[in-house]
N, C-alpha and C. Protein backbone atom coordinates (compact mmCIF):
# COMPACT_ATOMS: atom_id res chain seq x y z
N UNK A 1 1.70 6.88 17.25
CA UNK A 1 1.45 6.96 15.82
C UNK A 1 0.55 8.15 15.54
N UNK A 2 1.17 9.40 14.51
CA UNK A 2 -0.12 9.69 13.87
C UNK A 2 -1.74 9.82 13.51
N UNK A 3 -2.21 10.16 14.06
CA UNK A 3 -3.73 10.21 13.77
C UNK A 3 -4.54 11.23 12.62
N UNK A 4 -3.62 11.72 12.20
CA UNK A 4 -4.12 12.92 11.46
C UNK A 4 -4.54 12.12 9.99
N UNK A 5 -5.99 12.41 9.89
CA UNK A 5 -6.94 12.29 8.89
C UNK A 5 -6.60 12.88 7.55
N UNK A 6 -5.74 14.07 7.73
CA UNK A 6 -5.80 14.71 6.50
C UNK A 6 -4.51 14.27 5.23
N UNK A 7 -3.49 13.46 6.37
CA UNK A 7 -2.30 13.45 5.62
C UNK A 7 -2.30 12.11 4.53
N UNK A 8 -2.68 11.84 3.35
CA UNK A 8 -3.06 11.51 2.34
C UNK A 8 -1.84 10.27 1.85
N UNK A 9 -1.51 8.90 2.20
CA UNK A 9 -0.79 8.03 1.81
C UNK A 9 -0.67 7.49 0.95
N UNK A 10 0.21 7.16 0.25
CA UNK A 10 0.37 6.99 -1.09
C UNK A 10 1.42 5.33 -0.89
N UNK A 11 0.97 4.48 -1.85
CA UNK A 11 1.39 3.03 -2.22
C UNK A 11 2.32 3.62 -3.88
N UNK A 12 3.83 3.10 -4.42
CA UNK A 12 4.19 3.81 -5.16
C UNK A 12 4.60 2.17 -6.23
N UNK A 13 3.83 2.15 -6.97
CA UNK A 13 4.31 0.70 -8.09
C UNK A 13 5.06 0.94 -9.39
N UNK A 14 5.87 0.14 -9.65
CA UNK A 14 6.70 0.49 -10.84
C UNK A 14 6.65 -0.92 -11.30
N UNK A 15 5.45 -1.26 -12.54
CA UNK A 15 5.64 -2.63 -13.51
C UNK A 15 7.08 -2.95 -14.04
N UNK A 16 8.01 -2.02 -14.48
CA UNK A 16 8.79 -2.17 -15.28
C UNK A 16 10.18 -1.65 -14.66
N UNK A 17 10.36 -1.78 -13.34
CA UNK A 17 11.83 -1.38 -12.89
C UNK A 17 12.25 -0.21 -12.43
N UNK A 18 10.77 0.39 -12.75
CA UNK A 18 11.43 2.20 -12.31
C UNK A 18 11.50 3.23 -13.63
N UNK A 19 11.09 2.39 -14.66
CA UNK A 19 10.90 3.66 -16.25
C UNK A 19 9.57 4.10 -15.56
N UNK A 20 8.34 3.07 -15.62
CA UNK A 20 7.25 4.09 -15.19
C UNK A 20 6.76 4.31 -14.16
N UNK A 21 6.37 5.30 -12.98
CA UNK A 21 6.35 4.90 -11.82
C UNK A 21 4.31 5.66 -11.40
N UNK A 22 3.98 4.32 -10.99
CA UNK A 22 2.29 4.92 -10.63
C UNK A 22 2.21 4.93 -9.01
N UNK A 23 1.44 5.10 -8.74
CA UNK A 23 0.91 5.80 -7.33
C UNK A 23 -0.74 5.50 -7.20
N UNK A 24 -0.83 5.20 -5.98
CA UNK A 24 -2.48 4.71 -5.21
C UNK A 24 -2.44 5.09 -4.01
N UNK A 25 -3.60 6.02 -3.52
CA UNK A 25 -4.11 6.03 -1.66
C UNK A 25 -3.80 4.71 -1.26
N UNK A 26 -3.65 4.67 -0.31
CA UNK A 26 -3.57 3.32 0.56
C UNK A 26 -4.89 2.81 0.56
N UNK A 27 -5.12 1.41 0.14
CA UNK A 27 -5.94 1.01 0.41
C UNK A 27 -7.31 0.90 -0.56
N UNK A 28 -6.74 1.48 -2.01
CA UNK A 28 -7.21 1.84 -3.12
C UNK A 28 -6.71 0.92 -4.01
N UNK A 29 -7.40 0.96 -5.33
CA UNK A 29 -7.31 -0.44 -6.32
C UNK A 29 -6.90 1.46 -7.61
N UNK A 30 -7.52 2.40 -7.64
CA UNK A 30 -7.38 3.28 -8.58
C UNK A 30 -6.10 3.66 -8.84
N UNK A 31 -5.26 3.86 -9.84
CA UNK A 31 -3.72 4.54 -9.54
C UNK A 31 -3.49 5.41 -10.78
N UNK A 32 -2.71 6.38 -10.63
CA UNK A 32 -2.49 6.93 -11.26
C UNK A 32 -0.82 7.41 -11.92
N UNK A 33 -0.39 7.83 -12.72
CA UNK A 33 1.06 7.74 -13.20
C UNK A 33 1.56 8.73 -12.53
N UNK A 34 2.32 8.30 -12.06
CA UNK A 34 3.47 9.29 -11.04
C UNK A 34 5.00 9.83 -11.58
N UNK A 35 5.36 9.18 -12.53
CA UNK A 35 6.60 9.61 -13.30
C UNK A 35 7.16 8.58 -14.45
N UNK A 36 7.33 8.86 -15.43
CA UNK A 36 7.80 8.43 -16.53
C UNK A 36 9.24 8.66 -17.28
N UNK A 37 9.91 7.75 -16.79
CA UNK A 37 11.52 8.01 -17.02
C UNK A 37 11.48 8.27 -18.53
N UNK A 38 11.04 7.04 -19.65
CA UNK A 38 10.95 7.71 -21.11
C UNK A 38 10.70 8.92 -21.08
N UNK A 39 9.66 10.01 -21.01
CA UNK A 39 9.33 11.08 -21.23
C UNK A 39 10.07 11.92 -20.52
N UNK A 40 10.36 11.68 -19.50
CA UNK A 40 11.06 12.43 -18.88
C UNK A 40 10.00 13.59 -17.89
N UNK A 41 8.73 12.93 -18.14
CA UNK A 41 7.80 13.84 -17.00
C UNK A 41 7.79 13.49 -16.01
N UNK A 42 7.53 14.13 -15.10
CA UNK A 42 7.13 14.15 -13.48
C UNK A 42 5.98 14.87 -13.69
N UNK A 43 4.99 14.60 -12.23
CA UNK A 43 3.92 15.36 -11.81
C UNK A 43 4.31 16.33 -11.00
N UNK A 44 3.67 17.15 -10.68
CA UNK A 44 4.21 18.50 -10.18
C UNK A 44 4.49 18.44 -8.72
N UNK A 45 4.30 17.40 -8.24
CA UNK A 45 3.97 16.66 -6.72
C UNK A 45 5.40 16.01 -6.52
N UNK A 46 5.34 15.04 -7.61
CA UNK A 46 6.97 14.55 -7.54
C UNK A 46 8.69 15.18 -7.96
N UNK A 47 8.49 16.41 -8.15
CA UNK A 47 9.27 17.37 -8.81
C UNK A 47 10.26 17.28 -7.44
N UNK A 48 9.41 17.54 -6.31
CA UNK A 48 10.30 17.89 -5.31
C UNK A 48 10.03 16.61 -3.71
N UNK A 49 9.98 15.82 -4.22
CA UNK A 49 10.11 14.40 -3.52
C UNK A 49 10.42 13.32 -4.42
N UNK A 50 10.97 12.55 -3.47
CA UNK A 50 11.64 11.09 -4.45
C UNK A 50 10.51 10.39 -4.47
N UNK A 51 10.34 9.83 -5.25
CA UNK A 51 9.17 8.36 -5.30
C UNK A 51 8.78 7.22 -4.18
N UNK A 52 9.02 7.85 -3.34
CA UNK A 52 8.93 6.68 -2.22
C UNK A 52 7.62 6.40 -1.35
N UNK A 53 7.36 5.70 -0.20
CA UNK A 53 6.08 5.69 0.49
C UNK A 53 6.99 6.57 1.84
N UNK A 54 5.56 7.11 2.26
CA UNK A 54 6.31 7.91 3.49
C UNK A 54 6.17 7.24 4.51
N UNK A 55 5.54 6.05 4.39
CA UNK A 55 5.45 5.12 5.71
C UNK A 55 6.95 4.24 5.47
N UNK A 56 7.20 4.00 7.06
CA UNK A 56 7.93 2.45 7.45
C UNK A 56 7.53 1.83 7.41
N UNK A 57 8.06 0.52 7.19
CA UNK A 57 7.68 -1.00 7.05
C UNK A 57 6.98 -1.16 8.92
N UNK A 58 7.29 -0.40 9.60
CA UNK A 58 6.86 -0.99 11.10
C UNK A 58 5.21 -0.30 10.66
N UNK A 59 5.54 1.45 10.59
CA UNK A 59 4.02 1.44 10.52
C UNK A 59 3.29 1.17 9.42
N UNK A 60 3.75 0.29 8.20
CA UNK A 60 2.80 -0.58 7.58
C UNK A 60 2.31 -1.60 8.68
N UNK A 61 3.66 -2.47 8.59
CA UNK A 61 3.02 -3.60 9.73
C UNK A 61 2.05 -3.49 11.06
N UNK A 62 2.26 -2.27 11.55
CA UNK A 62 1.24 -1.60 12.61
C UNK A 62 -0.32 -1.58 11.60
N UNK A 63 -0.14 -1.02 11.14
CA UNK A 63 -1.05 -0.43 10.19
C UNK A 63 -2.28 -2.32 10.13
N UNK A 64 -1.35 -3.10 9.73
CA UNK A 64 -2.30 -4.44 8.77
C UNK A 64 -2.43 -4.67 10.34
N UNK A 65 -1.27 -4.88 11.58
CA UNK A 65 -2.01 -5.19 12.77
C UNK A 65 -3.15 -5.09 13.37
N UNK A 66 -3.40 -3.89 13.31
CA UNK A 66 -4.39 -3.14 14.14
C UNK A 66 -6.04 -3.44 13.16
N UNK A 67 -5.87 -3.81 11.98
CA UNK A 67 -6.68 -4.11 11.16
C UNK A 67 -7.40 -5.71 11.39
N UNK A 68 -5.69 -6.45 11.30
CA UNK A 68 -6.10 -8.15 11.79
C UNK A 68 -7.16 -8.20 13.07
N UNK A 69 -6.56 -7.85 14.41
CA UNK A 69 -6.97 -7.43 15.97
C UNK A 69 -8.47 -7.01 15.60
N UNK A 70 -8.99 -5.86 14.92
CA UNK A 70 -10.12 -5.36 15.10
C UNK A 70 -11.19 -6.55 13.59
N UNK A 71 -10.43 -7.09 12.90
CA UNK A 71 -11.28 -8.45 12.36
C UNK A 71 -11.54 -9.36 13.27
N UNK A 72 -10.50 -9.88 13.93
CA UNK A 72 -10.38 -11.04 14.82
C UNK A 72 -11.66 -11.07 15.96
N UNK A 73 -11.85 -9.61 16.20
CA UNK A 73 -12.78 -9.40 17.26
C UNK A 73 -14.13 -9.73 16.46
N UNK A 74 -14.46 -8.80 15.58
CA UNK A 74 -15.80 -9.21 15.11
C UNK A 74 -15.82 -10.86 14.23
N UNK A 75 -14.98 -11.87 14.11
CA UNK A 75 -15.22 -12.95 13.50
C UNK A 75 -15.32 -13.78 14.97
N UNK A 76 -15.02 -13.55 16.67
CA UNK A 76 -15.16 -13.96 17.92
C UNK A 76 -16.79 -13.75 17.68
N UNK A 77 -17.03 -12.45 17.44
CA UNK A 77 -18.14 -12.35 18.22
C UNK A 77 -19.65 -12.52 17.23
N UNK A 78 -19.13 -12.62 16.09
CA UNK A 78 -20.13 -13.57 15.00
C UNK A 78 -20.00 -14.90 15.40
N UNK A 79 -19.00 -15.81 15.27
CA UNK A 79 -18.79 -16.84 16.19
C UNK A 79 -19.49 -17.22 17.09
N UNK A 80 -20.00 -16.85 18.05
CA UNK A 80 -19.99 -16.41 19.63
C UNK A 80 -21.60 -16.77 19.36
N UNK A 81 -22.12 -15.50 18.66
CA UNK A 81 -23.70 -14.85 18.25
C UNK A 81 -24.01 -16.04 16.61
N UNK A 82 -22.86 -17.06 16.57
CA UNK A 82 -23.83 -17.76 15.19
C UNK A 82 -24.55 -16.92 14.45
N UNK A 83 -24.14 -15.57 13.88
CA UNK A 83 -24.38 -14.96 13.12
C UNK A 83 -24.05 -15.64 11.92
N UNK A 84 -24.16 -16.08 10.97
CA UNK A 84 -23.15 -16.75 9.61
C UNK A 84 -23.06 -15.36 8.53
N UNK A 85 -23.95 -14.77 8.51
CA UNK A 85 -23.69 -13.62 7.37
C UNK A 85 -22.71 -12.65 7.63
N UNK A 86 -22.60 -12.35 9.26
CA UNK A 86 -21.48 -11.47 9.84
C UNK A 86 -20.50 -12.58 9.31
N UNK A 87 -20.40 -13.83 9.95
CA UNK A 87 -18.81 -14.52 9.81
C UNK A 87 -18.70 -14.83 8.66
N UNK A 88 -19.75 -14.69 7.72
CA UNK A 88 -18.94 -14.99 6.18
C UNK A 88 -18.24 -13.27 5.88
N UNK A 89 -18.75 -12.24 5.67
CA UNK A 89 -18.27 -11.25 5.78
C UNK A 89 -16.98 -10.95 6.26
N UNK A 90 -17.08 -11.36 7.55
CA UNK A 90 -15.82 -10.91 8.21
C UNK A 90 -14.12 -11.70 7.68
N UNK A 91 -14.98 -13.38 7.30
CA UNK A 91 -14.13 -13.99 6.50
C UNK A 91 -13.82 -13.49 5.13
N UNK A 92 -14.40 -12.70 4.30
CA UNK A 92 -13.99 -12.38 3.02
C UNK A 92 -13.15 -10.89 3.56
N UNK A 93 -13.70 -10.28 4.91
CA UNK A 93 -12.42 -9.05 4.83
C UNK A 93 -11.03 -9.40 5.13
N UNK A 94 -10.83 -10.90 6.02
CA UNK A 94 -9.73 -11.56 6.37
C UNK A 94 -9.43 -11.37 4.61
N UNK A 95 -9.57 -12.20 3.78
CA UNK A 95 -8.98 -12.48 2.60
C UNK A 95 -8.93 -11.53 2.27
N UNK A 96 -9.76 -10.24 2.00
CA UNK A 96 -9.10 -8.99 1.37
C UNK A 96 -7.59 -8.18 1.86
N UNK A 97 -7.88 -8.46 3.65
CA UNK A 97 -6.77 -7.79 3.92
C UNK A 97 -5.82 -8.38 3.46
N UNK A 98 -5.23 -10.15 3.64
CA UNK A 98 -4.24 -10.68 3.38
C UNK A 98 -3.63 -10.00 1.93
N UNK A 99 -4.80 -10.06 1.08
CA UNK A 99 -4.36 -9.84 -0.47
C UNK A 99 -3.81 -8.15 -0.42
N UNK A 100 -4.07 -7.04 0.10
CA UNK A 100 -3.80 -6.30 0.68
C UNK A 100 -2.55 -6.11 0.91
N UNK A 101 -2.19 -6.85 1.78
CA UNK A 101 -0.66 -6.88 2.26
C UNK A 101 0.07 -7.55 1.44
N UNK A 102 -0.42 -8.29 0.63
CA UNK A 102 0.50 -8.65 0.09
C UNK A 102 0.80 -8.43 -1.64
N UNK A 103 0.22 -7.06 -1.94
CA UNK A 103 -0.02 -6.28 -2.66
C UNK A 103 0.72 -5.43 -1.95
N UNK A 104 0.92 -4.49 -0.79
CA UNK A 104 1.91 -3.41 -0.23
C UNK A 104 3.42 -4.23 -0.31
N UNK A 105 3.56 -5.39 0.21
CA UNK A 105 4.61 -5.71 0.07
C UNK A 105 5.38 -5.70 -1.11
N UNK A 106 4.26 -6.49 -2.22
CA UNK A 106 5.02 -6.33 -3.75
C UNK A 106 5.29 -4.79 -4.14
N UNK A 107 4.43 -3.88 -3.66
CA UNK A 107 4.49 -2.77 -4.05
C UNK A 107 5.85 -2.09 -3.60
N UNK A 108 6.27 -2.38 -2.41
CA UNK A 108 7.24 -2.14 -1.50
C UNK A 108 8.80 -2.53 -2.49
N UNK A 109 8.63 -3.94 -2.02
CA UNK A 109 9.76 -4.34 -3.13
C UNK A 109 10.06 -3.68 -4.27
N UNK A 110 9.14 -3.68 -4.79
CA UNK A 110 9.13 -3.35 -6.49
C UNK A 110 9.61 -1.87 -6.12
N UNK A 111 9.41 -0.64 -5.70
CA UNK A 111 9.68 0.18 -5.42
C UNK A 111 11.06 0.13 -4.76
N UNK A 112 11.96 -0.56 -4.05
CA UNK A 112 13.42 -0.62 -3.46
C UNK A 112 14.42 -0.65 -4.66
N UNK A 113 13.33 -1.95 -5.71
CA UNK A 113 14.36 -2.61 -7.03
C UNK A 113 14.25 -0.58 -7.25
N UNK A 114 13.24 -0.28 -8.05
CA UNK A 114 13.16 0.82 -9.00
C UNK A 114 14.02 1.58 -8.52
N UNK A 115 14.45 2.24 -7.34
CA UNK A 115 15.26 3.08 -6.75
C UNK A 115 16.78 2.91 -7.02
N UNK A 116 16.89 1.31 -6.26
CA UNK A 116 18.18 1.15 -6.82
C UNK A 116 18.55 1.03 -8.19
N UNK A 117 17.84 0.75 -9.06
CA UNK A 117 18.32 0.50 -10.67
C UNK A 117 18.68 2.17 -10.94
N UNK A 118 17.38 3.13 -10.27
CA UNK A 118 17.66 4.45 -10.79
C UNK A 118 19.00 4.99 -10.23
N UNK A 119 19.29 4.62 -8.78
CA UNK A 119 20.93 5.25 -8.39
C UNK A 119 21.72 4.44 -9.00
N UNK A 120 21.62 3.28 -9.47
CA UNK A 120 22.79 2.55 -10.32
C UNK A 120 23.07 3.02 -11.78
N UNK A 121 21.85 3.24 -12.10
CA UNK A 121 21.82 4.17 -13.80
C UNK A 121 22.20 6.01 -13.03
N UNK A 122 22.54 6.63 -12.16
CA UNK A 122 22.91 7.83 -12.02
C UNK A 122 24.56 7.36 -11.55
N UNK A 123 25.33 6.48 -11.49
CA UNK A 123 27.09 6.31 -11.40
C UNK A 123 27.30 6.26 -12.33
């Protein structure tokens, strides 16, 4: 996998089917509008790429893995050390990640529908 720091991932949501389409860093709650079928604008970014995430579903799933694995360890070893402020912590990042993923997933979906409605509205 990739290690490079600089290459900048993008989560791609469409509320409404693919008329408006916004965009978020991974791992970000901020988003911003990425293309607007009414208007007919694009950002100057999306002019010459399709709307999509440049990740696979494996290296998403890699991605939340390697995240679960390195929680799992520090909620062992709060555990372990009866720390409670570490294991409450570590328990609220469990719940963030879940919500997380399952926020990429909707995002995911929602982004397959928008695509296909848009090649079905281009026949």
């Amino acid at each position: 996998m990739d290690n490079d720091q600089t290459n900048v991932e993008y989560i791609y949501e469409s509320p409404d089917g693919g008329n408006t389409i916004y965009r978020r860093k991974f791992g970000e709650k901020q988003r911003e509008l990425y293309n607007n079928q009414y208007s007919g604008t694009k950002s100057e970014e999306s002019k010459n790429e399709p709307a999509v995430s440049t990740l696979t579903e494996e290296e998403i799933n890699s991605k939340f893995d390697i995240l679960r694995k390195s929680l799992k360890a520090v909620r062992l070893r709060a555990n372990w050390t009866q720390d409670y402020t570490m294991s409450h912590k570590a328990h609220e990042a469990v719940e963030l990640l879940e919500q997380l993923e399952r926020d990429v997933l909707t995002a995911s979906e929602s982004a397959k529908l928008a695509i296909k409605n848009i090649e079905k509205d281009k026949l």
